[in-house]
PDB file of N, CA and C in Angstrom:
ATOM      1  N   UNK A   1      22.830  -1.544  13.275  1.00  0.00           N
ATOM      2  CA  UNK A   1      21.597  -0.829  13.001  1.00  0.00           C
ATOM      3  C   UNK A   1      20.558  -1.234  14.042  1.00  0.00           C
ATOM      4  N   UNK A   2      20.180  -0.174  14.405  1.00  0.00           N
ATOM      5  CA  UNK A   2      18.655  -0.082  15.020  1.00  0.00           C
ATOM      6  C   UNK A   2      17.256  -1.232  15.040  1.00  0.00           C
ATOM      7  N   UNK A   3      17.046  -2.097  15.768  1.00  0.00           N
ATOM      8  CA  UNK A   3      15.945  -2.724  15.128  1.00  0.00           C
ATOM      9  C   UNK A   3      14.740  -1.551  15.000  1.00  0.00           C
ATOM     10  N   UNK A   4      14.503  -0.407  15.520  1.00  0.00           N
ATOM     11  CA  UNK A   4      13.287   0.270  15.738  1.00  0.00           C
ATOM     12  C   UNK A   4      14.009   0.927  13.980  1.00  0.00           C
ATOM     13  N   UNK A   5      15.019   1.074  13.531  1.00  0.00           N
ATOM     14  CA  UNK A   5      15.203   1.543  11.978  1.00  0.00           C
ATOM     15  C   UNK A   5      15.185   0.740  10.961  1.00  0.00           C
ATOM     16  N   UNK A   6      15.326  -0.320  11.423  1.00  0.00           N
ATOM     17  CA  UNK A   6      14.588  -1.832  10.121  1.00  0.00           C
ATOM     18  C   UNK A   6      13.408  -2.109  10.183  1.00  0.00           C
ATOM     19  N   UNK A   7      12.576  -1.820  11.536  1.00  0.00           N
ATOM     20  CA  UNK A   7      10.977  -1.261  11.029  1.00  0.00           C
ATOM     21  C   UNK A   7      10.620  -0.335  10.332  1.00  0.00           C
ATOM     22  N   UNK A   8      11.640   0.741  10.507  1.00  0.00           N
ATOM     23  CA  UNK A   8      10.856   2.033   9.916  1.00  0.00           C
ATOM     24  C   UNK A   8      11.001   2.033   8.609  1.00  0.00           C
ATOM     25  N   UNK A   9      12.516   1.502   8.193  1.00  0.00           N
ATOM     26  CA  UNK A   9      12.678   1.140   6.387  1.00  0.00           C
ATOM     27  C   UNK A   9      11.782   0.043   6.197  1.00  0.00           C
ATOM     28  N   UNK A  10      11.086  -1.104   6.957  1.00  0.00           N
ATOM     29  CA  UNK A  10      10.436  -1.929   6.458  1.00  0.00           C
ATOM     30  C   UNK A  10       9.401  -1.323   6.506  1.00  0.00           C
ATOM     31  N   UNK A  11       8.487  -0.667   7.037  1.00  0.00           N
ATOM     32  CA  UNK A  11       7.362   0.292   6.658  1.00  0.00           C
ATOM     33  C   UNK A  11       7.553   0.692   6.124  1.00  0.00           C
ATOM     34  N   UNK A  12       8.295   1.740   5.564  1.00  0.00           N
ATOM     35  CA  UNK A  12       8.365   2.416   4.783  1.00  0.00           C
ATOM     36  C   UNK A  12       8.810   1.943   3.186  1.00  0.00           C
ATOM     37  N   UNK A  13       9.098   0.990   3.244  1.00  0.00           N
ATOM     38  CA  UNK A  13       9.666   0.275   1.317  1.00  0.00           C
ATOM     39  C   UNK A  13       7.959  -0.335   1.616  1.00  0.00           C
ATOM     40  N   UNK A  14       7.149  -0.895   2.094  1.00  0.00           N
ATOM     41  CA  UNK A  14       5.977  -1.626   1.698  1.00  0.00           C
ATOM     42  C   UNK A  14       4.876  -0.882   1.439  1.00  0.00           C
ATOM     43  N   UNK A  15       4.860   0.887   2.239  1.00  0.00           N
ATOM     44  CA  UNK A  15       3.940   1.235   1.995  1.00  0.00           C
ATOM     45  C   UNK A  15       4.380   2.318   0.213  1.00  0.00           C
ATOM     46  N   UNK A  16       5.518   2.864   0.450  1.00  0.00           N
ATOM     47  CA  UNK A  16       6.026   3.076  -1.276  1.00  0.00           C
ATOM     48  C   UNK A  16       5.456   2.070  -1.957  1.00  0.00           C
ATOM     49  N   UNK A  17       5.942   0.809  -1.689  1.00  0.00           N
ATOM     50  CA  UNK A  17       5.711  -0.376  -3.486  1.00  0.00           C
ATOM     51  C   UNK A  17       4.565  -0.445  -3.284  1.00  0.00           C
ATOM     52  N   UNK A  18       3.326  -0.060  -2.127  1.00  0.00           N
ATOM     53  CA  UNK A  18       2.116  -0.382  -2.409  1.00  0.00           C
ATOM     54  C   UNK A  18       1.313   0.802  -3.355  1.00  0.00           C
ATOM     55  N   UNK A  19       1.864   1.950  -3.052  1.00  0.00           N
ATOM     56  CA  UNK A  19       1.890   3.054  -3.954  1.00  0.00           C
ATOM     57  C   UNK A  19       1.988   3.062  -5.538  1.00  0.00           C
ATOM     58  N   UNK A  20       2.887   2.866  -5.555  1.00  0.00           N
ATOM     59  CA  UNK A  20       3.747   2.530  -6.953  1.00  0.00           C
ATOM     60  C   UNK A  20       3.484   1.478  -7.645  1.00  0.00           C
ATOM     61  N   UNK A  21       2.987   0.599  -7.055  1.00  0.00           N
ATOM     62  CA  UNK A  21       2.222  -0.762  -7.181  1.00  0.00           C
ATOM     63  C   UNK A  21       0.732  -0.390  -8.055  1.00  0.00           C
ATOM     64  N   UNK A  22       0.056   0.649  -7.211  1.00  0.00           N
ATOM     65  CA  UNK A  22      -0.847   0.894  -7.604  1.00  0.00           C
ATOM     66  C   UNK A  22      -0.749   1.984  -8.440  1.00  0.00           C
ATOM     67  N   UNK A  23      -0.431   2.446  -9.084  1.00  0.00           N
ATOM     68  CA  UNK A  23       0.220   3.706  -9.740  1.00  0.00           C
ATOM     69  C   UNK A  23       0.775   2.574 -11.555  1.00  0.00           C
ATOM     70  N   UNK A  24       1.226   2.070 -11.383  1.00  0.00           N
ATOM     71  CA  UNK A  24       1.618   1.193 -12.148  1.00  0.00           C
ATOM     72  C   UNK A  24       0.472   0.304 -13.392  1.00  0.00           C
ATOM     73  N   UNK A  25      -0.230  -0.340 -11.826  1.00  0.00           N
ATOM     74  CA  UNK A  25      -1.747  -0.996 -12.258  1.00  0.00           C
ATOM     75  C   UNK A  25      -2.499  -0.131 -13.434  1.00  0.00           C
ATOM     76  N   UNK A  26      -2.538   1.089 -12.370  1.00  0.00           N
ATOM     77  CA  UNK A  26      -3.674   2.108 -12.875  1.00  0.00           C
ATOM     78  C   UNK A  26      -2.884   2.063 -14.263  1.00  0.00           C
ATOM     79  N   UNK A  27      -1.665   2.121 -14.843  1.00  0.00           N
ATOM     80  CA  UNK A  27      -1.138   3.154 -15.845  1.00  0.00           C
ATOM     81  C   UNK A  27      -1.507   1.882 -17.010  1.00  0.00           C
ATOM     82  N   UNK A  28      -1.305   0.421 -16.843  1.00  0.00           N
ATOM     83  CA  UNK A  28      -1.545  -0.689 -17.580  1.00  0.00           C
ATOM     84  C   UNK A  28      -3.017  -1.187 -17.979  1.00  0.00           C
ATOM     85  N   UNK A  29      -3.525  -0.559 -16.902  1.00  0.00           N
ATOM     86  CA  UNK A  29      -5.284  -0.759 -17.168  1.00  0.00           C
ATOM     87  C   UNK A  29      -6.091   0.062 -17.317  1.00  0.00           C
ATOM     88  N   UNK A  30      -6.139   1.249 -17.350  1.00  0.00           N
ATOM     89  CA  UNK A  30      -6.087   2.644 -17.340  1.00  0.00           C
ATOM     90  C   UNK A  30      -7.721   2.799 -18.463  1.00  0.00           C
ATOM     91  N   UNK A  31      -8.054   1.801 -19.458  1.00  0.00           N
ATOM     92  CA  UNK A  31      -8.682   1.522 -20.387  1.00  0.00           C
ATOM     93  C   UNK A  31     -10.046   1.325 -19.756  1.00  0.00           C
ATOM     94  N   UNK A  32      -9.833   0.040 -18.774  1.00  0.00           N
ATOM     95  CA  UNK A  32     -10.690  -0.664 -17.905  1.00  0.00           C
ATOM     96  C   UNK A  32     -11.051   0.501 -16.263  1.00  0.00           C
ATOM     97  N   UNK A  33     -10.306   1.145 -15.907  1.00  0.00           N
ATOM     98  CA  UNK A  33     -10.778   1.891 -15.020  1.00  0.00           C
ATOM     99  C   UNK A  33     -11.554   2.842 -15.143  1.00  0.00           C
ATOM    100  N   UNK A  34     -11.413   3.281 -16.516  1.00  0.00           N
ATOM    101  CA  UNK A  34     -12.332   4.961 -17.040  1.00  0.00           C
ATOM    102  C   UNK A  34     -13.458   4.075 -17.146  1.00  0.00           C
ATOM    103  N   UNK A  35     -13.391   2.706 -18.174  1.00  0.00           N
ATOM    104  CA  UNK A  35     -14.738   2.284 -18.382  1.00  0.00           C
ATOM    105  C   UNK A  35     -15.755   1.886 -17.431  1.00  0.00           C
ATOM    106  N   UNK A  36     -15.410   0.951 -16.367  1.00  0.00           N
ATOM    107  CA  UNK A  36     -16.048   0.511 -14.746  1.00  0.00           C
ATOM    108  C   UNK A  36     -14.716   0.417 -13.786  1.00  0.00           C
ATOM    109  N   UNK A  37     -14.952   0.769 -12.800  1.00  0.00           N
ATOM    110  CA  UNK A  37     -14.802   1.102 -11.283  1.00  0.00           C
ATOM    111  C   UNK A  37     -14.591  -0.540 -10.927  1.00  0.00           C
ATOM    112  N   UNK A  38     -15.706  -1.242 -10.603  1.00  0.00           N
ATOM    113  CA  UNK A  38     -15.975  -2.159 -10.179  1.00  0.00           C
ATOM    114  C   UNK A  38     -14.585  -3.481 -10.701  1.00  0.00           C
ATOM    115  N   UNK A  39     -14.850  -3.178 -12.430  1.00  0.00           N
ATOM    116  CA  UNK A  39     -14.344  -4.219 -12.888  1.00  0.00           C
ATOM    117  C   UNK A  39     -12.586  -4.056 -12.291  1.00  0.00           C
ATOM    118  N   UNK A  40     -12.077  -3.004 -12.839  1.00  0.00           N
ATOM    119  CA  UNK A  40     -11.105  -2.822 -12.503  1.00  0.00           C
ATOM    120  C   UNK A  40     -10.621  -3.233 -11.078  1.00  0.00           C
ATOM    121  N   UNK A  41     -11.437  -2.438  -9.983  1.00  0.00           N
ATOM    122  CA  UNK A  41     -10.946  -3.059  -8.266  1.00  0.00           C
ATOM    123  C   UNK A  41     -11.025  -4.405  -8.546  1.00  0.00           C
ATOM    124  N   UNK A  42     -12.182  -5.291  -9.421  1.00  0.00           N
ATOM    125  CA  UNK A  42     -11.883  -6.971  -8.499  1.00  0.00           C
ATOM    126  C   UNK A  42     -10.639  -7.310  -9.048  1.00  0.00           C
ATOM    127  N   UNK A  43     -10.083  -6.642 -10.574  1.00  0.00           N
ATOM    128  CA  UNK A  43      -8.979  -6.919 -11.465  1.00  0.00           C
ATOM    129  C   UNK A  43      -7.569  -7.058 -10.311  1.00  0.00           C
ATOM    130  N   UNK A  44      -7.552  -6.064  -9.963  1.00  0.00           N
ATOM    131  CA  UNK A  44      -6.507  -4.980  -8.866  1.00  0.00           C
ATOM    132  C   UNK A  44      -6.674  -6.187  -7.880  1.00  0.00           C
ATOM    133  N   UNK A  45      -8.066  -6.441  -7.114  1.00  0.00           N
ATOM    134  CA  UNK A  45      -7.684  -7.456  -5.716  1.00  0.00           C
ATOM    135  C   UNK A  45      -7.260  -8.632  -6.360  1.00  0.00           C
ATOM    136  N   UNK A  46      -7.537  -9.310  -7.391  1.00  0.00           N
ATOM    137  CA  UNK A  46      -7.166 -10.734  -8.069  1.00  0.00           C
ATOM    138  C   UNK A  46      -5.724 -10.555  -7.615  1.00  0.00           C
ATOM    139  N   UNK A  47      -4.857  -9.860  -7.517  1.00  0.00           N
ATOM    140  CA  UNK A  47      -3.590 -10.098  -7.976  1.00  0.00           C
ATOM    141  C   UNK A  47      -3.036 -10.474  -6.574  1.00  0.00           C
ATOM    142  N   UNK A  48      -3.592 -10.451  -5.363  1.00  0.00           N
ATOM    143  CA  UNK A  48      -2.959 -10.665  -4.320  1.00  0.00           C
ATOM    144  C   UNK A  48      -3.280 -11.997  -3.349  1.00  0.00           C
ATOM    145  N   UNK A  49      -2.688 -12.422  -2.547  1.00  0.00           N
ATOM    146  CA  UNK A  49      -2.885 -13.494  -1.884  1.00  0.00           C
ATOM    147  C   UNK A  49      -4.319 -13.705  -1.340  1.00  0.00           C
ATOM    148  N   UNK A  50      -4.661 -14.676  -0.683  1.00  0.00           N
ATOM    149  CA  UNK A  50      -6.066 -14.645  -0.106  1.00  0.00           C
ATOM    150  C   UNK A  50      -6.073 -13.967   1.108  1.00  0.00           C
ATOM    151  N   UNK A  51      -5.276 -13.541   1.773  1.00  0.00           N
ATOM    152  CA  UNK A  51      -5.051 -13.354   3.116  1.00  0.00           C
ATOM    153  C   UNK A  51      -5.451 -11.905   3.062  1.00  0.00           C
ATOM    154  N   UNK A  52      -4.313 -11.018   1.956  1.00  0.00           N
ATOM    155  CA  UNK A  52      -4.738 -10.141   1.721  1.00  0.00           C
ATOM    156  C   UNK A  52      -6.120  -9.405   0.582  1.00  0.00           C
ATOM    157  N   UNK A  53      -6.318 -10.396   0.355  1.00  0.00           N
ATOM    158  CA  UNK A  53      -7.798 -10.068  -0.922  1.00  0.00           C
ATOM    159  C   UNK A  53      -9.058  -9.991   0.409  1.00  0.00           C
ATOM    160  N   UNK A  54      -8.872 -10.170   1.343  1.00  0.00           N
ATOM    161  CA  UNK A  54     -10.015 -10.139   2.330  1.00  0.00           C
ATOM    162  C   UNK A  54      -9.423  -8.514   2.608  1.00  0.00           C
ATOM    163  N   UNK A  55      -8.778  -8.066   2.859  1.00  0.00           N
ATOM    164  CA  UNK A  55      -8.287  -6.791   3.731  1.00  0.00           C
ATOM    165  C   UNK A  55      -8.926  -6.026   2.644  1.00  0.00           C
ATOM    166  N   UNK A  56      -8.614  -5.839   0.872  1.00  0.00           N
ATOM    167  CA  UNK A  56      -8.915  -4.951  -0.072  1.00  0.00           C
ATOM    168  C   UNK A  56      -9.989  -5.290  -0.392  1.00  0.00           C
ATOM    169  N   UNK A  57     -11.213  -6.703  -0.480  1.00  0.00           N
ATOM    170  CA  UNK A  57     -12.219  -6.863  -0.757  1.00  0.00           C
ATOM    171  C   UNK A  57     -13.223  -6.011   0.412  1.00  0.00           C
ATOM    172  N   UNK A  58     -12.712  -6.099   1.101  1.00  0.00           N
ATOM    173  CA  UNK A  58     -14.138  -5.417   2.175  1.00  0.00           C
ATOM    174  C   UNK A  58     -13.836  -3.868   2.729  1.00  0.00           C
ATOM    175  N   UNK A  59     -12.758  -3.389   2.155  1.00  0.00           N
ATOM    176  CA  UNK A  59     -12.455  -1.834   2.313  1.00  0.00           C
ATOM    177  C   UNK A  59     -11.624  -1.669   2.156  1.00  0.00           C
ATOM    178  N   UNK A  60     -11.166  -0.635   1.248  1.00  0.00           N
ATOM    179  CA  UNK A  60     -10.437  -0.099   0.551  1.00  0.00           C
ATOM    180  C   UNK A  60      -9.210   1.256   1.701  1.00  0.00           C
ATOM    181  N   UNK A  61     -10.607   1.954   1.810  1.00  0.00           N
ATOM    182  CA  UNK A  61     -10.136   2.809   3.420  1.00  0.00           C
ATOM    183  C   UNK A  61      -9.291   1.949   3.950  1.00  0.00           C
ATOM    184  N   UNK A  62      -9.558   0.993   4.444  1.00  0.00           N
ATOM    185  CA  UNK A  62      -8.855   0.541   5.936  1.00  0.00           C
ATOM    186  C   UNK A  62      -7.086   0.102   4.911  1.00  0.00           C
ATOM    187  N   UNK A  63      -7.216  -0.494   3.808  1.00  0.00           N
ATOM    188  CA  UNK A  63      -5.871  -0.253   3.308  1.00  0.00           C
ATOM    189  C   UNK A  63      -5.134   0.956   3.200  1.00  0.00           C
ATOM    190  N   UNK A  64      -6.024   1.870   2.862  1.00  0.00           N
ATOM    191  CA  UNK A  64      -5.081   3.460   2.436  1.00  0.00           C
ATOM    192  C   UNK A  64      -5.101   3.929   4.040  1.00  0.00           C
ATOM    193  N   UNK A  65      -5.550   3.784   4.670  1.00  0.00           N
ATOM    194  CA  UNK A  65      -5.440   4.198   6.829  1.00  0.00           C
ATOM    195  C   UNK A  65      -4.166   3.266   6.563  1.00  0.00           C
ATOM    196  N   UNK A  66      -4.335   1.901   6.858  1.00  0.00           N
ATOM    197  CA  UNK A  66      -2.936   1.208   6.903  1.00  0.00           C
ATOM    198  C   UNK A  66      -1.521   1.831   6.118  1.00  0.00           C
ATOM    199  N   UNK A  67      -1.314   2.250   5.007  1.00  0.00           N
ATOM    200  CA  UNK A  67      -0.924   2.815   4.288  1.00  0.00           C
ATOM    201  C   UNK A  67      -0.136   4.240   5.142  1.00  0.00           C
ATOM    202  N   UNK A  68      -0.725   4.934   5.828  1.00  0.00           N
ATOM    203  CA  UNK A  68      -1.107   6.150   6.365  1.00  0.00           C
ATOM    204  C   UNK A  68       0.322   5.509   7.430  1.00  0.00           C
ATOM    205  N   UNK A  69      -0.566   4.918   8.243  1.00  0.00           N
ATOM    206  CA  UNK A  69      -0.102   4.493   9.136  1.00  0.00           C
ATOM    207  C   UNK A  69       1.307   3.936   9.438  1.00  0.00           C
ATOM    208  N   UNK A  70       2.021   3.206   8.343  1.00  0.00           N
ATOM    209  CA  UNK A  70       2.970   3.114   8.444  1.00  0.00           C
ATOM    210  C   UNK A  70       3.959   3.920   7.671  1.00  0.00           C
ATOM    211  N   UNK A  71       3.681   4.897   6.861  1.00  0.00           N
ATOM    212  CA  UNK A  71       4.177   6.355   6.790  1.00  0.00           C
ATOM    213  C   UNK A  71       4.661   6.995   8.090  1.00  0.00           C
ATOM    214  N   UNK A  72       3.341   7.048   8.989  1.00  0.00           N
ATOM    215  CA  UNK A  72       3.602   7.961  10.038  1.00  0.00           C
ATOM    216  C   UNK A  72       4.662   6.973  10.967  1.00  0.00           C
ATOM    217  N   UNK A  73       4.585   6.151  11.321  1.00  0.00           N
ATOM    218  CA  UNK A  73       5.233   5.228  12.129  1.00  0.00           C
ATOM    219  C   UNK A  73       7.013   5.296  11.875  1.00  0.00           C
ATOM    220  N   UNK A  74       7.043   5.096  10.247  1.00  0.00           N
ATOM    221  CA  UNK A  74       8.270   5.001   9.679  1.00  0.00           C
ATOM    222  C   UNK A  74       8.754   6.978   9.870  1.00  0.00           C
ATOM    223  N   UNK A  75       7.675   7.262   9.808  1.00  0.00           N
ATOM    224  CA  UNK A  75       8.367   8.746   9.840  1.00  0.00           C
ATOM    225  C   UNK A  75       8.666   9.669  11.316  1.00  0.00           C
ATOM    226  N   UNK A  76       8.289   9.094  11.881  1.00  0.00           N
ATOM    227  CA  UNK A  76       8.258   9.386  13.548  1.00  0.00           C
ATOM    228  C   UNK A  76       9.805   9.021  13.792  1.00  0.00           C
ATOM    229  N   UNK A  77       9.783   7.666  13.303  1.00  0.00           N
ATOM    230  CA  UNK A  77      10.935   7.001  14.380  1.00  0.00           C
ATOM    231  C   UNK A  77      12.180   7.374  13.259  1.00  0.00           C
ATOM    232  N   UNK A  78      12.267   7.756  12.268  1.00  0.00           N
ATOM    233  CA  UNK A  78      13.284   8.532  11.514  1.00  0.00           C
ATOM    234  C   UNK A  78      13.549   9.763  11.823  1.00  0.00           C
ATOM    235  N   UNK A  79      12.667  10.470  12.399  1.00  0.00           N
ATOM    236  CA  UNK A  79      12.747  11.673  13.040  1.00  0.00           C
ATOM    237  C   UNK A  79      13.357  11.923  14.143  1.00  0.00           C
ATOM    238  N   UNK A  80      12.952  10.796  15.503  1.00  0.00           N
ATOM    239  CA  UNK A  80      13.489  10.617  16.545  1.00  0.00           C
ATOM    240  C   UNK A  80      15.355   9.812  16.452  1.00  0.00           C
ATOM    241  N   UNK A  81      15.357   9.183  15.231  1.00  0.00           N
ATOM    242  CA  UNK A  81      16.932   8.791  15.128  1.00  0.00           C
ATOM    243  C   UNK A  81      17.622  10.217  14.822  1.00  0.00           C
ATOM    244  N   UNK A  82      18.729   9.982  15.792  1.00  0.00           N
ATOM    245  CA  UNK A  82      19.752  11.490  15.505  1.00  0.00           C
ATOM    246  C   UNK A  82      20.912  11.248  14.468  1.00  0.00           C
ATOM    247  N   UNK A  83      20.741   9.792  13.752  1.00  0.00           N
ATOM    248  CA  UNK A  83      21.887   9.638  12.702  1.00  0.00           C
ATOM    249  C   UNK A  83      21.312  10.199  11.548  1.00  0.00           C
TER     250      UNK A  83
END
């Protein structure tokens, strides 16, 4: 296998479970999100490392662009493989 196709499945499984991840959250807390916004996101960033609680504490955008981004990346170079 391809190393440029174990990037593109590794982009591509992280930006799914980050999806689904969040899809999940929403469906378990769902109570707390209708009620405040606020409470819920710091709920949502608690759950992740410090490394990444800086990336979702100071913009949200720049995660869902990231997100984006390795969609397109993973989907380019799946496109360009002829298997």
């Amino acid at each position: 296998m391809k190393i440029k196709l174990i990037f593109a499945y590794v982009f591509f499984v992280v930006g799914a479970a980050k999806i689904i991840d969040w899809f999940i959250f929403w469906e378990q807390n769902k109570e707390i999100a209708l009620r405040n916004r606020n409470i819920f996101i710091a709920k949502y960033i608690e759950r992740f490392p410090d490394f990444f609680r800086l990336l979702f504490a100071n913009n949200f955008l720049l995660d869902a662009l990231l997100s984006m981004i390795m969609f397109v990346i993973s989907g380019i170079i799946f496109l360009k493989e002829k298997k």
